[in-house]
Protein backbone atom coordinates (compact mmCIF):
# COMPACT_ATOMS: atom_id res chain seq x y z
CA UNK A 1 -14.11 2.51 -14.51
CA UNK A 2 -17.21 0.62 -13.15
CA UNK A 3 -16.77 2.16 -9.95
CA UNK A 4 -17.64 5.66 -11.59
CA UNK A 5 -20.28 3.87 -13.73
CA UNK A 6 -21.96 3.17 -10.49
CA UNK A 7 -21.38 6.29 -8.94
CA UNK A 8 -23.16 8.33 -11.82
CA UNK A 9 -26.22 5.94 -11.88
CA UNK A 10 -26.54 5.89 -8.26
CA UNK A 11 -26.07 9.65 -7.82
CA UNK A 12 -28.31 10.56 -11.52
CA UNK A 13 -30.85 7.76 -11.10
CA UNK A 14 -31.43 5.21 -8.28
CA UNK A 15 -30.54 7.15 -5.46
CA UNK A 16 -33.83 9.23 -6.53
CA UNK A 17 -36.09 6.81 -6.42
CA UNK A 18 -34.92 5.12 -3.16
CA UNK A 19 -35.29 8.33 -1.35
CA UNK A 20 -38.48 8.25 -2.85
CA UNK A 21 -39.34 4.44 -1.51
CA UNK A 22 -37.74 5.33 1.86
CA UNK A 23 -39.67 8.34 2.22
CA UNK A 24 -42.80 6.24 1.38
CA UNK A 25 -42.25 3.52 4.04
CA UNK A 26 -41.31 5.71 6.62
CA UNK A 27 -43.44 8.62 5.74
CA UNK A 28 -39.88 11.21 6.92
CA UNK A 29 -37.13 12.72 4.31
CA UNK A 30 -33.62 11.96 4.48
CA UNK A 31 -32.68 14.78 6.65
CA UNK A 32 -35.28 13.49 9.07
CA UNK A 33 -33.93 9.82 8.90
CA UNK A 34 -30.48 10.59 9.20
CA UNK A 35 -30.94 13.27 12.10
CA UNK A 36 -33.60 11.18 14.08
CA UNK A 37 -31.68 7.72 13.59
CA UNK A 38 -28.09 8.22 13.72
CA UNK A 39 -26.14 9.40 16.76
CA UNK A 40 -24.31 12.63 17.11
CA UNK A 41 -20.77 12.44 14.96
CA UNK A 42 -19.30 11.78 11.96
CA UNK A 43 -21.66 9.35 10.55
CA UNK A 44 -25.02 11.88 11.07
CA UNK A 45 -23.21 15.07 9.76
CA UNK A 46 -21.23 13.57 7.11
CA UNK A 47 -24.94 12.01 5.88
CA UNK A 48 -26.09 15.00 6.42
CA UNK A 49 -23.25 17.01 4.28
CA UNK A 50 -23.79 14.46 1.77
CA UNK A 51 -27.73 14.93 1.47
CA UNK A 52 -27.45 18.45 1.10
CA UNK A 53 -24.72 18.54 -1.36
CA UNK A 54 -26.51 15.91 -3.75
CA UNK A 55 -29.92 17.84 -3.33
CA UNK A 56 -31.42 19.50 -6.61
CA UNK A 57 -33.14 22.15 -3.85
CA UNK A 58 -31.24 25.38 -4.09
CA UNK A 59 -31.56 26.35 -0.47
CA UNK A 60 -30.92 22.93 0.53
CA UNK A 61 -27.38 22.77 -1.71
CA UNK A 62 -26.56 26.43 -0.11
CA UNK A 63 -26.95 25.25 3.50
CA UNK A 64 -23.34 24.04 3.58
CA UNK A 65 -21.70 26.87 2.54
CA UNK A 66 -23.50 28.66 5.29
CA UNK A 67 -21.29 30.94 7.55
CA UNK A 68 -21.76 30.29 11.67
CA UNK A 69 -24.06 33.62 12.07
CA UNK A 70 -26.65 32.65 9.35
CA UNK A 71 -27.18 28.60 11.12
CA UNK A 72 -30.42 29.22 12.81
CA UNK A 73 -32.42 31.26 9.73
CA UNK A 74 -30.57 28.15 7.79
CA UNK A 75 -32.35 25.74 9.59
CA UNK A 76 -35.91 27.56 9.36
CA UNK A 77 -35.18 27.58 5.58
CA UNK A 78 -34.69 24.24 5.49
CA UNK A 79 -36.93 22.77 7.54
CA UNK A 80 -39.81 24.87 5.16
CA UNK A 81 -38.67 23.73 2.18
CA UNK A 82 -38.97 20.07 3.51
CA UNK A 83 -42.21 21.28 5.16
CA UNK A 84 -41.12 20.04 8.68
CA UNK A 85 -42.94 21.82 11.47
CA UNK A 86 -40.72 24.51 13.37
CA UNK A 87 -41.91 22.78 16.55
CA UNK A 88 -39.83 19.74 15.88
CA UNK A 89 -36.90 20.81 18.52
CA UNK A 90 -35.31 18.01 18.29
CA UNK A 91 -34.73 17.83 14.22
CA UNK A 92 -33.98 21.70 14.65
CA UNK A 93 -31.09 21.20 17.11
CA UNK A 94 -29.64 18.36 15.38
CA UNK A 95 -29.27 19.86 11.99
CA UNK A 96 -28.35 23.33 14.23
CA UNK A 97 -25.49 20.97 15.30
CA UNK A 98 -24.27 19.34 11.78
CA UNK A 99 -24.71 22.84 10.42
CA UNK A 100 -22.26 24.56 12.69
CA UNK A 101 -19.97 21.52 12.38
CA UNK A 102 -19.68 21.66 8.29
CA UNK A 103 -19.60 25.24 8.69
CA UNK A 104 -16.80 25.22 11.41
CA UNK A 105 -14.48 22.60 9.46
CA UNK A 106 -14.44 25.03 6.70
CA UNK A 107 -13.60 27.87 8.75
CA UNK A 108 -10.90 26.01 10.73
CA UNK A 109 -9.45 25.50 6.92
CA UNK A 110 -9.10 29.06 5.72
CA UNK A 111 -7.60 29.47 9.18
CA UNK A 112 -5.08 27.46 9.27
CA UNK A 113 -4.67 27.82 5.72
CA UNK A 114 -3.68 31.80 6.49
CA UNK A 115 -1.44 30.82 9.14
CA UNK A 116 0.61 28.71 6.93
CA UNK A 117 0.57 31.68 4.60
CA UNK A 118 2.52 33.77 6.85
CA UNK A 119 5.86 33.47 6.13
CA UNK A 120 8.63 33.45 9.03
CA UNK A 121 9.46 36.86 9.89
CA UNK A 122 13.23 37.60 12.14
CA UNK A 123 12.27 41.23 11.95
CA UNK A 124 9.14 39.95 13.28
CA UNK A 125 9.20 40.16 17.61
CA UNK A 126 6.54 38.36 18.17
CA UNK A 127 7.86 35.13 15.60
CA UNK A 128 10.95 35.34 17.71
CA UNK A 129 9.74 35.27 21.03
CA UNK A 130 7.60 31.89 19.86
CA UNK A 131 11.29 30.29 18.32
CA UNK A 132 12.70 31.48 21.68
CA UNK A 133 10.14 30.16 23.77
CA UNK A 134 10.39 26.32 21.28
CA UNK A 135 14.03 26.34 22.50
CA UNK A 136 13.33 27.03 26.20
CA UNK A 137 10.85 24.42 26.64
CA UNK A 138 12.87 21.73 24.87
CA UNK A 139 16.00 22.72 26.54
CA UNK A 140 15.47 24.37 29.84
CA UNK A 141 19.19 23.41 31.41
CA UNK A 142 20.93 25.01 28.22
CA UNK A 143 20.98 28.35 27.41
CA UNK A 144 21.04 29.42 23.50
CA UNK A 145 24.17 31.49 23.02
CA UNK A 146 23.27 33.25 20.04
CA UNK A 147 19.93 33.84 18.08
CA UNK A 148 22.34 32.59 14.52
CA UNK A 149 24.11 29.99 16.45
CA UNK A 150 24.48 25.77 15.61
CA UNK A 151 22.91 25.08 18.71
CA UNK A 152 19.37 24.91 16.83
CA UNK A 153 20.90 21.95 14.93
CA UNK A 154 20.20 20.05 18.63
CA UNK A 155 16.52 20.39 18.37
CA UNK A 156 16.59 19.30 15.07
CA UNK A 157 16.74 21.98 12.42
CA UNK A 158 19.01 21.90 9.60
CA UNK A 159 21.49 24.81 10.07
CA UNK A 160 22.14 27.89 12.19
CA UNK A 161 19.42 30.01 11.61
CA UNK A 162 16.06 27.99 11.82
CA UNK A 163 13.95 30.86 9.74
CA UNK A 164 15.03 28.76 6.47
CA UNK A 165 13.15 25.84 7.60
CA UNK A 166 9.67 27.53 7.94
CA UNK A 167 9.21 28.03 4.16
CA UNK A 168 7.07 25.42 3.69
CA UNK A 169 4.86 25.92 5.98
CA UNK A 170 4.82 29.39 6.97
CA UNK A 171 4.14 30.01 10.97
CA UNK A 172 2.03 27.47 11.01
CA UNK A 173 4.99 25.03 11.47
CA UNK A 174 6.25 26.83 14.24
CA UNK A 175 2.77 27.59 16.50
CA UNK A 176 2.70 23.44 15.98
CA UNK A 177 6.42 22.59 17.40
CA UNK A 178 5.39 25.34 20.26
CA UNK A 179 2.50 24.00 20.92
CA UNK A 180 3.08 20.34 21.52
CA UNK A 181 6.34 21.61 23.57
CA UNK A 182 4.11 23.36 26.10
CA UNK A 183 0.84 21.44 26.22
CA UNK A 184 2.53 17.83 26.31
CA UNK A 185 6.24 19.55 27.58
CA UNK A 186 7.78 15.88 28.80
CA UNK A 187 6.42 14.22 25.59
CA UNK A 188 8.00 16.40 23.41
CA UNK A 189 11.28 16.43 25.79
CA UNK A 190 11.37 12.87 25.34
CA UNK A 191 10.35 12.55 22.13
CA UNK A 192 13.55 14.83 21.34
CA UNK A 193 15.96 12.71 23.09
CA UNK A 194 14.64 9.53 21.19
CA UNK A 195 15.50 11.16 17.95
CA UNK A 196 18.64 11.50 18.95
CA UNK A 197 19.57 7.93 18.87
CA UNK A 198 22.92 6.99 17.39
CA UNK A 199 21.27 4.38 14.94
CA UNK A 200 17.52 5.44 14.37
CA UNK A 201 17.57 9.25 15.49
CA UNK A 202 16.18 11.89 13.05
CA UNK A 203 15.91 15.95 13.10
CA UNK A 204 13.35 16.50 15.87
CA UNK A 205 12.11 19.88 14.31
CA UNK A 206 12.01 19.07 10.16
CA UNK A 207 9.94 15.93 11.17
CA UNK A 208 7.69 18.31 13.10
CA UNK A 209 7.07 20.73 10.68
CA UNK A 210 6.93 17.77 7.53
CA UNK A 211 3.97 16.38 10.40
CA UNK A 212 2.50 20.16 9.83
CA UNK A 213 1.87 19.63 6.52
CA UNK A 214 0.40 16.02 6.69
CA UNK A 215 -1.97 17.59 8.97
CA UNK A 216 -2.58 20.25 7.23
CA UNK A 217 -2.92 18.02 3.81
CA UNK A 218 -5.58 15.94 5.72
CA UNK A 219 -7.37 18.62 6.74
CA UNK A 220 -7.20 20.35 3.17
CA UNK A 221 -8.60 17.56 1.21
CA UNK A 222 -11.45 16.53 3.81
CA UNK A 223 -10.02 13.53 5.09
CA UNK A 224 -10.11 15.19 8.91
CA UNK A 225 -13.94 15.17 8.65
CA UNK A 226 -14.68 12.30 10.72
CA UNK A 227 -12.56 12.81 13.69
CA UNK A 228 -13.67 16.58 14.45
CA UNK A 229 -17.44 15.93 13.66
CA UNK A 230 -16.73 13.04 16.02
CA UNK A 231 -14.25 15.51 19.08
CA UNK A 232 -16.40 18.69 18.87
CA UNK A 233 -20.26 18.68 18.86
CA UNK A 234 -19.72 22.22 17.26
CA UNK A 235 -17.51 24.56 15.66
CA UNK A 236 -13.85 23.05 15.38
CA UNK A 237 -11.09 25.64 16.47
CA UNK A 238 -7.74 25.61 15.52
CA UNK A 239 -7.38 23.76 19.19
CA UNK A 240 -8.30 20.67 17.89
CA UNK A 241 -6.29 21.08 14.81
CA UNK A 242 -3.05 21.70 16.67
CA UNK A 243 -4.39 18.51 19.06
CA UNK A 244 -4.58 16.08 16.18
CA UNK A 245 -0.77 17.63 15.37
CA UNK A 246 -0.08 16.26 18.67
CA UNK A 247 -0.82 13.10 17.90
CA UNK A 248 0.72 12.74 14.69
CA UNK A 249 4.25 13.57 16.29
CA UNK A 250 3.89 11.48 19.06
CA UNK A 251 2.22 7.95 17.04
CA UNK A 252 5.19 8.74 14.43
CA UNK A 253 8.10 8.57 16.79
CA UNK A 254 6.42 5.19 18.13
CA UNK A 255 6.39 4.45 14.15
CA UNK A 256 9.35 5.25 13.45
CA UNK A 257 11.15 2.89 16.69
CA UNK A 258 9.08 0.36 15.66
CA UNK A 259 10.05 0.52 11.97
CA UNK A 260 13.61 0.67 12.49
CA UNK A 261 14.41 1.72 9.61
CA UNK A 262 18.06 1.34 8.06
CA UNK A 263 19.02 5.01 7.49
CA UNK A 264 17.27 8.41 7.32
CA UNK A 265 17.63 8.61 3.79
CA UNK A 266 14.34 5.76 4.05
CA UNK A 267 12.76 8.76 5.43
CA UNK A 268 10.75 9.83 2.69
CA UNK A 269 9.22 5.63 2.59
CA UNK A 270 8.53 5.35 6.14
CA UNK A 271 6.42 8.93 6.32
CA UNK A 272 4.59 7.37 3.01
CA UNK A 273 3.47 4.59 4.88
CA UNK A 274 2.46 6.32 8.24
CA UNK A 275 0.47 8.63 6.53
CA UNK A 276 -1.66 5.54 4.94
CA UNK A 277 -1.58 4.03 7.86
CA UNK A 278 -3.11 7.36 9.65
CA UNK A 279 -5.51 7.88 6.14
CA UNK A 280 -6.88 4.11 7.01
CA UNK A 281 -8.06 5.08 10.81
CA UNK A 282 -9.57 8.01 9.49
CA UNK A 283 -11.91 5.91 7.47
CA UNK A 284 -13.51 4.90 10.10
CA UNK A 285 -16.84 6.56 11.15
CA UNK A 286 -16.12 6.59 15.10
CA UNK A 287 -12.76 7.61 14.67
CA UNK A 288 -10.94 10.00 17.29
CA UNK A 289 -7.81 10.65 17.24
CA UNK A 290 -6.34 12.65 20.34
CA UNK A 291 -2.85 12.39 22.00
CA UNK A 292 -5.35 12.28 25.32
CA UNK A 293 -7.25 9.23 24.00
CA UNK A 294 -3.88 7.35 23.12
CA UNK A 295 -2.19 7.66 26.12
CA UNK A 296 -5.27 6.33 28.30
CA UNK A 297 -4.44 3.13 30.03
């Protein structure tokens, strides 16, 4: 309760007047302190999101909600409104920067957003070429007999026909799986053979696509900020998306060994407390998380 006390005073009353005291100390506006002081990254653009969200100027408030071909007459707007000279190159490229960043992390939503909204299509040649090319590269030595065949219950899905499996997450789940197994092709081999284990093994593929929608969940609610403002000085792609995917499988199947837990039924538990665990690093301002970063010596 006091907690949102605080926040309304802070955001209704005092944080007014110490922008005012700031600005009359250092004789610069927020956007000027927080793109002349802090480095590039989360901490700047998140700052900056923040200023421009909370600011009772119109054009200011809009700026976020800017799409990537409107950034530069953006920044003109804004830097008149604050009355900051055009010549000031390097306040112009930084906000040109944290612009195309907020921008880009909204765009990179709606996209992955309508790629989960495709459902899994078997009529569809090009959806069955990608679930044929996720069994070659996890199992190059064995050929798959059939398209409707048990043999998908080796990688890890739950029956004969793996279509049933994408529901939740649309084609989105599968470009994931497919992309880990070609990008990082002996992680994801071995990574498959671990969950096989008599004692601690799980389905390969349902973990992967219930990893889909944690990422996607972070991403959704905002949580994913920090790390892309922090891996692209720019507009985040769905590269970088399907990178931090990456990651996720290959930290949880270290989690998961490490756990031990008793049975698979625990499932459920153990992804609850990996996904705090994974919602705690992304608190952190410098944050990065990359399968390349983790596997540095």
């Amino acid at each position: 309760m006091w907690a949102h006390v605080w926040r309304f005073l802070y955001s209704n009353y005092f944080r007014f007047w110490l922008k005012w005291v700031l600005r009359l100390l250092t004789g610069k506006c927020e956007l000027q302190r927080l793109l002349g002081g802090a480095e590039a990254g989360a901490r700047r653009t998140l700052g900056v999101e923040h200023s421009l969200e909370s600011s009772k100027n119109k054009v200011l408030r809009n700026a976020v909600h800017v799409e990537e071909a409107e950034v530069d007459k953006c920044v003109r707007d804004v830097m008149k409104e604050k009355k900051i000279e055009q010549k000031d190159t390097g306040f112009k490229a930084n906000l040109h920067i944290s612009l195309l960043q907020i921008s880009g992390y909204k765009k990179l939503y709606l996209n992955v957003e309508n790629l989960r909204k495709v459902p899994y299509d078997s009529e569809n040649e090009e959806h069955e070429e990608q679930l044929i090319e996720l069994w070659n590269l996890l199992m190059p030595h064995e050929n798959l007999k059939a398209r409707i065949s048990k043999q998908w219950c080796d990688i890890g899905f739950q029956g004969d026909d793996p279509k049933t499996d994408f529901r939740g997450m649309g084609l989105l789940g599968l470009v994931n799986l497919v992309y880990f197994s070609k990008h990082y092709t002996n992680e994801a081999r071995q990574i498959l053979s671990r969950s096989n284990h008599p004692k601690l093994g799980y389905s390969y593929a349902i973990v992967g696509i219930n990893l889909t929608e944690m990422a996607y969940s972070l991403l959704k609610n905002g949580a994913l900020k920090a790390h892309l403002y922090n891996t692209v000085s720019g507009l985040p792609q769905m590269e970088h998306f399907h990178q931090f995917y990456c990651y996720l499988v290959y930290e949880f199947d270290k989690f998961w060994f490490e756990e031990e837990p008793e049975s698979i039924m625990h499932f459920n538990q153990y992804r609850e407390k990996f996904h705090e665990k994974i919602k705690g690093l992304l608190l952190d301002y410098n944050v990065v998380l990359t399968l390349q970063d983790t596997k540095k010596p």
